[in-house]
N, C-alpha and C. Protein backbone atom coordinates (compact mmCIF):
# COMPACT_ATOMS: atom_id res chain seq x y z
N UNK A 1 12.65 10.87 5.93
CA UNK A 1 12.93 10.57 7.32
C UNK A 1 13.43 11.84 8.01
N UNK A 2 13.26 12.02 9.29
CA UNK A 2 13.51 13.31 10.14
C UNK A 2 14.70 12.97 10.05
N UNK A 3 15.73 14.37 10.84
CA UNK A 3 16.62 13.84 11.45
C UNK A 3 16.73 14.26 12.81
N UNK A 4 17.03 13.87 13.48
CA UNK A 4 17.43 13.69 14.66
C UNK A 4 18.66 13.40 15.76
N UNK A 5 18.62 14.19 16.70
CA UNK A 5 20.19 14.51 17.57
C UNK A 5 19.96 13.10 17.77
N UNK A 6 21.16 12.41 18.16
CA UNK A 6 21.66 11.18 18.98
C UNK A 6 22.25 11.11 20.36
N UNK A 7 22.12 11.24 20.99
CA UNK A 7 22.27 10.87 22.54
C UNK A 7 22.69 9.29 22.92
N UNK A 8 23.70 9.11 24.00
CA UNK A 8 23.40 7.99 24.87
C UNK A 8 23.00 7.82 26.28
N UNK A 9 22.14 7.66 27.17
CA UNK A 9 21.79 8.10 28.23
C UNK A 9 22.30 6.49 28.94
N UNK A 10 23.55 6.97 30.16
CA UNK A 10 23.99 5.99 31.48
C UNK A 10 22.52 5.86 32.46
N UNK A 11 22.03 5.34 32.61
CA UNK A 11 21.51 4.76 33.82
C UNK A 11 21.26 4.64 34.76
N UNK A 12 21.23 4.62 36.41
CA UNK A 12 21.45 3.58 37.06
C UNK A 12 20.89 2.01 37.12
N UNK A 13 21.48 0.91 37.38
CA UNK A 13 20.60 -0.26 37.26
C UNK A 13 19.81 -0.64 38.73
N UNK A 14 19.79 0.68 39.38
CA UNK A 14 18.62 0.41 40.61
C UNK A 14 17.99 1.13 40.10
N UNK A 15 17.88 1.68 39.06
CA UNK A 15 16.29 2.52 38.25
C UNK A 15 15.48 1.64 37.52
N UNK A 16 16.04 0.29 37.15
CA UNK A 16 15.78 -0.37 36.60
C UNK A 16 14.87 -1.35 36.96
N UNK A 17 13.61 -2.48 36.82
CA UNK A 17 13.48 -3.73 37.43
C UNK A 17 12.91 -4.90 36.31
N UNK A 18 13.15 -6.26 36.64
CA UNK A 18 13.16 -6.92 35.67
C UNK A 18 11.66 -7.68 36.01
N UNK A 19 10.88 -8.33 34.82
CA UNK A 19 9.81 -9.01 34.65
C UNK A 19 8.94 -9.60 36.18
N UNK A 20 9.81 -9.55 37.09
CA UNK A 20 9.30 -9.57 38.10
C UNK A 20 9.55 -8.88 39.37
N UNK A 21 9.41 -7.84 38.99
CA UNK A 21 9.79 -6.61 39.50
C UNK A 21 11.19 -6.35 40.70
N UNK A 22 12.50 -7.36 40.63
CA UNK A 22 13.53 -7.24 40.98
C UNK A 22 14.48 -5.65 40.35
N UNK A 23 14.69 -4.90 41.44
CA UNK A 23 15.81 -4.15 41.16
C UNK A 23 16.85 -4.39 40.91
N UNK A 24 17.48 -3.42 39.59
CA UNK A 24 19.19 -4.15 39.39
C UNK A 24 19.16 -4.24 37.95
N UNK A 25 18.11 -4.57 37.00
CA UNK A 25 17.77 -5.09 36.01
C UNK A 25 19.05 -4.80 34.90
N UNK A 26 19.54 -5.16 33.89
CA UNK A 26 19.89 -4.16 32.69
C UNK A 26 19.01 -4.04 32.27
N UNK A 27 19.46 -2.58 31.28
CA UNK A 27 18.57 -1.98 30.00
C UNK A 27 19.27 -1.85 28.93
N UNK A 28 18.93 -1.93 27.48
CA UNK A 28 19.29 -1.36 26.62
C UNK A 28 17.94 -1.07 25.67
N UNK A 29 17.67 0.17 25.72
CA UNK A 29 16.52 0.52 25.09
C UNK A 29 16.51 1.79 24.29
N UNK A 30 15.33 2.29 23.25
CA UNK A 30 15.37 3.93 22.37
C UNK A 30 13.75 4.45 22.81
N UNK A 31 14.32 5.94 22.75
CA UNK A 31 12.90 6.66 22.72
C UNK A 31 13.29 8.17 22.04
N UNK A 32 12.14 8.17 21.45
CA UNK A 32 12.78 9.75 20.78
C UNK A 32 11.87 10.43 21.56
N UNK A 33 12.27 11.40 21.56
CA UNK A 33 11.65 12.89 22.64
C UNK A 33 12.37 14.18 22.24
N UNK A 34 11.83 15.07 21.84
CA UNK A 34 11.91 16.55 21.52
C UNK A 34 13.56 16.20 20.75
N UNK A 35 13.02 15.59 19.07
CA UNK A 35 13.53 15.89 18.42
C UNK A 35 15.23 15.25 18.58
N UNK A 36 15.30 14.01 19.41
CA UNK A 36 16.46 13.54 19.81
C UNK A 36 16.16 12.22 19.96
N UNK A 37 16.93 11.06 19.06
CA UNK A 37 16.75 9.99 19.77
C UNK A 37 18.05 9.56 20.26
N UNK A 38 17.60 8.68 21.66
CA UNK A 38 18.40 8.19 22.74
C UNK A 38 18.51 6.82 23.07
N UNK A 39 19.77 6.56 22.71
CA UNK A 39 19.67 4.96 23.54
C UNK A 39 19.87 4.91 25.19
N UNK A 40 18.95 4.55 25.46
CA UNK A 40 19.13 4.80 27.17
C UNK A 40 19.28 3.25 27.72
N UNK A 41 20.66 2.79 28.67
CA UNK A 41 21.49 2.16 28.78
C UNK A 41 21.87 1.63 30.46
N UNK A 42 22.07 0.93 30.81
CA UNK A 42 22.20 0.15 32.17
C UNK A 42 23.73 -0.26 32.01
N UNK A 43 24.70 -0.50 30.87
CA UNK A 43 25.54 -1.30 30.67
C UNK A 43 26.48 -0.21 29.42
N UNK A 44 27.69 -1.10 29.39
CA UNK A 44 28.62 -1.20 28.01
C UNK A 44 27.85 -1.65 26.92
N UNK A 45 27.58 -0.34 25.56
CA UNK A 45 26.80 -1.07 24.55
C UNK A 45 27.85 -1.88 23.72
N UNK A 46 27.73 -2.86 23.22
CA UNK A 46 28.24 -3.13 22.13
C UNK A 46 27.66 -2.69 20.96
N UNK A 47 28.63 -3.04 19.58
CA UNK A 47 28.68 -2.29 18.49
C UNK A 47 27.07 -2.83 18.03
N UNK A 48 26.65 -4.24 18.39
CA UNK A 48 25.37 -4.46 17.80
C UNK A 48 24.24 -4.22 18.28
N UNK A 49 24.39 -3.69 19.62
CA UNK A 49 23.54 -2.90 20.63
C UNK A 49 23.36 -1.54 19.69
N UNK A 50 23.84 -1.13 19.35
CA UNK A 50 24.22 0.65 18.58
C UNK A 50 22.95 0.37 17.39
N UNK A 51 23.65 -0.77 16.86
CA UNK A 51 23.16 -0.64 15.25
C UNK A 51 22.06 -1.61 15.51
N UNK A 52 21.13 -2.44 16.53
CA UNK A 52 20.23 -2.43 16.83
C UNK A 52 19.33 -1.45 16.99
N UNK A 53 19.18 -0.77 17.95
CA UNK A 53 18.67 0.43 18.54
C UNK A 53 18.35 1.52 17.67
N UNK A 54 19.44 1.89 16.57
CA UNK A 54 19.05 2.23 15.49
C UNK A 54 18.11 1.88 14.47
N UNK A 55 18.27 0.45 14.10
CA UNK A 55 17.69 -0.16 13.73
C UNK A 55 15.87 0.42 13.93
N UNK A 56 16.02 0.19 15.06
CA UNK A 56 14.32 0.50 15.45
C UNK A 56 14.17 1.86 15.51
N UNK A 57 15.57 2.84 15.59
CA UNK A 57 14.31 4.18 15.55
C UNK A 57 14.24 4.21 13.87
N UNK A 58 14.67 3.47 12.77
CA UNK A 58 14.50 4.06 11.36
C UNK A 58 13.46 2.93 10.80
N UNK A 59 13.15 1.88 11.47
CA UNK A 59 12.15 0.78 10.94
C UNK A 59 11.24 0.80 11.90
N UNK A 60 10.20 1.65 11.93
CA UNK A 60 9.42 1.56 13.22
C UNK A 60 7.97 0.70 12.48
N UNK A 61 8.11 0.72 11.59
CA UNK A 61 7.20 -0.16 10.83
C UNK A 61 7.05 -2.29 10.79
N UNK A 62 8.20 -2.70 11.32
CA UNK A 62 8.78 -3.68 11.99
C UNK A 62 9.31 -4.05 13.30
N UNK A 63 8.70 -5.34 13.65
CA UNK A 63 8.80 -6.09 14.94
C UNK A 63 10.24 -6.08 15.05
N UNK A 64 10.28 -6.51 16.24
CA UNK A 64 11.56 -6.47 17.50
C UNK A 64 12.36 -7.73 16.90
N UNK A 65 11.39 -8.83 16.65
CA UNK A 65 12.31 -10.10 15.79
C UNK A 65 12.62 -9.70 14.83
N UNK A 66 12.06 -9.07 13.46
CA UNK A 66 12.69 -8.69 12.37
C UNK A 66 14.16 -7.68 12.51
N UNK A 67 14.03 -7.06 13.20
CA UNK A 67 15.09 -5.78 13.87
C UNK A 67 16.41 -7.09 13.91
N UNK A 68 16.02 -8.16 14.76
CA UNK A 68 17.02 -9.05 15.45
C UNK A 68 17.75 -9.03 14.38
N UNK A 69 16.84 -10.21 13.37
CA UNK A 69 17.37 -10.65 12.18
C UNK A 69 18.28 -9.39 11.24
N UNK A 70 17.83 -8.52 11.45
CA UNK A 70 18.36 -7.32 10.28
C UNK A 70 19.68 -6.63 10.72
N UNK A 71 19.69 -6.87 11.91
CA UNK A 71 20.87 -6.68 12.88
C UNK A 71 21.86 -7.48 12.78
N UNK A 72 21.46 -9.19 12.64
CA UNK A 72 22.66 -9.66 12.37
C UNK A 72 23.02 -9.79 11.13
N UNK A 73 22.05 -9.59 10.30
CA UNK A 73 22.87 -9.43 8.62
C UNK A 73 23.51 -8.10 8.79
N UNK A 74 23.39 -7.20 9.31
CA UNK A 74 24.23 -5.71 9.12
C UNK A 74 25.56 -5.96 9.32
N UNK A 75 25.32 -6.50 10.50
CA UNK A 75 27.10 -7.03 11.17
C UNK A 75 27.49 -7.90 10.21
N UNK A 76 26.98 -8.50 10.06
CA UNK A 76 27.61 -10.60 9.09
C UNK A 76 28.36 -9.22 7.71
N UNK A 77 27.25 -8.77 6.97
CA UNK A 77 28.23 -7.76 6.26
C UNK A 77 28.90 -7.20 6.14
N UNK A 78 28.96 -6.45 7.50
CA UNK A 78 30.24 -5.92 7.54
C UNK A 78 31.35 -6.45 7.70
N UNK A 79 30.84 -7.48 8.19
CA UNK A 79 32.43 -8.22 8.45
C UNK A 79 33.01 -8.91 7.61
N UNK A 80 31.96 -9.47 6.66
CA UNK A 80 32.38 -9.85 5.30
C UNK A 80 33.07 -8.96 4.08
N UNK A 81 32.62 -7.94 4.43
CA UNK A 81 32.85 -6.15 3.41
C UNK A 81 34.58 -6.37 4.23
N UNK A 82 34.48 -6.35 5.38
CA UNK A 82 35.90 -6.04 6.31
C UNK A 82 36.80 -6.97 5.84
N UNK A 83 36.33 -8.09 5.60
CA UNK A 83 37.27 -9.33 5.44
C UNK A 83 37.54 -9.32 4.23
N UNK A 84 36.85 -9.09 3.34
CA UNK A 84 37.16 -9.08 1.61
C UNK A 84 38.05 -7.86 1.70
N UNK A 85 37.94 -6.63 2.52
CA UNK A 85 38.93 -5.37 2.25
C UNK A 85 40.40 -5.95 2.24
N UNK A 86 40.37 -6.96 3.46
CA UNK A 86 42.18 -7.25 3.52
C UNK A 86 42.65 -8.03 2.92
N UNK A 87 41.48 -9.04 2.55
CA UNK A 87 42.40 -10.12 1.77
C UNK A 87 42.25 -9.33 0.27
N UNK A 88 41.71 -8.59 -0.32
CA UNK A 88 42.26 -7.34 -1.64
C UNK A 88 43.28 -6.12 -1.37
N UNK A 89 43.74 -6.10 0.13
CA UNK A 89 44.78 -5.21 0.42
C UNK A 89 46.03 -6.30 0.89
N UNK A 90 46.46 -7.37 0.50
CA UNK A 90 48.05 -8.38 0.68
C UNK A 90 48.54 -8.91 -0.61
């Protein structure tokens, strides 16, 4: 796998328009370009926005639903990894 700079790119959400061409839209989306990929953003990401987005620039070989799914097992783990840390640290 390459590697690649990480970027987050702000927005505006009048750059934006939604399915029927209303201005205002959010975004949360990736594109790599000269060796950098970028999540380019309309909003506050959350943590599963991050590790989504990622998600797809390292599985580009898989759909947008599989990504979903793989996204929420990443989190469900971690939080399970998180939760087993404290109740083995009392």
């Amino acid at each position: 796998m390459d590697a690649y700079e990480g970027r987050i790119s702000l927005i505006n959400p009048m750059q934006v328009t939604d399915e029927d061409d209303n201005v205002g839209a959010t975004l949360v989306g990736g594109i790599i370009e000269d060796n950098a990929a970028c999540i380019i953003t309309t909003r506050r990401l959350s943590e599963e926005d991050i590790v989504h987005e990622l998600l797809h620039f390292v599985r580009t070989d898989v759909g947008h639903e599989q990504i979903v799914e793989e996204t929420k097992e990443l989190i469900i783990a971690r939080n399970l990894n998180f939760a087993g840390g404290l109740a083995r640290e009392r």
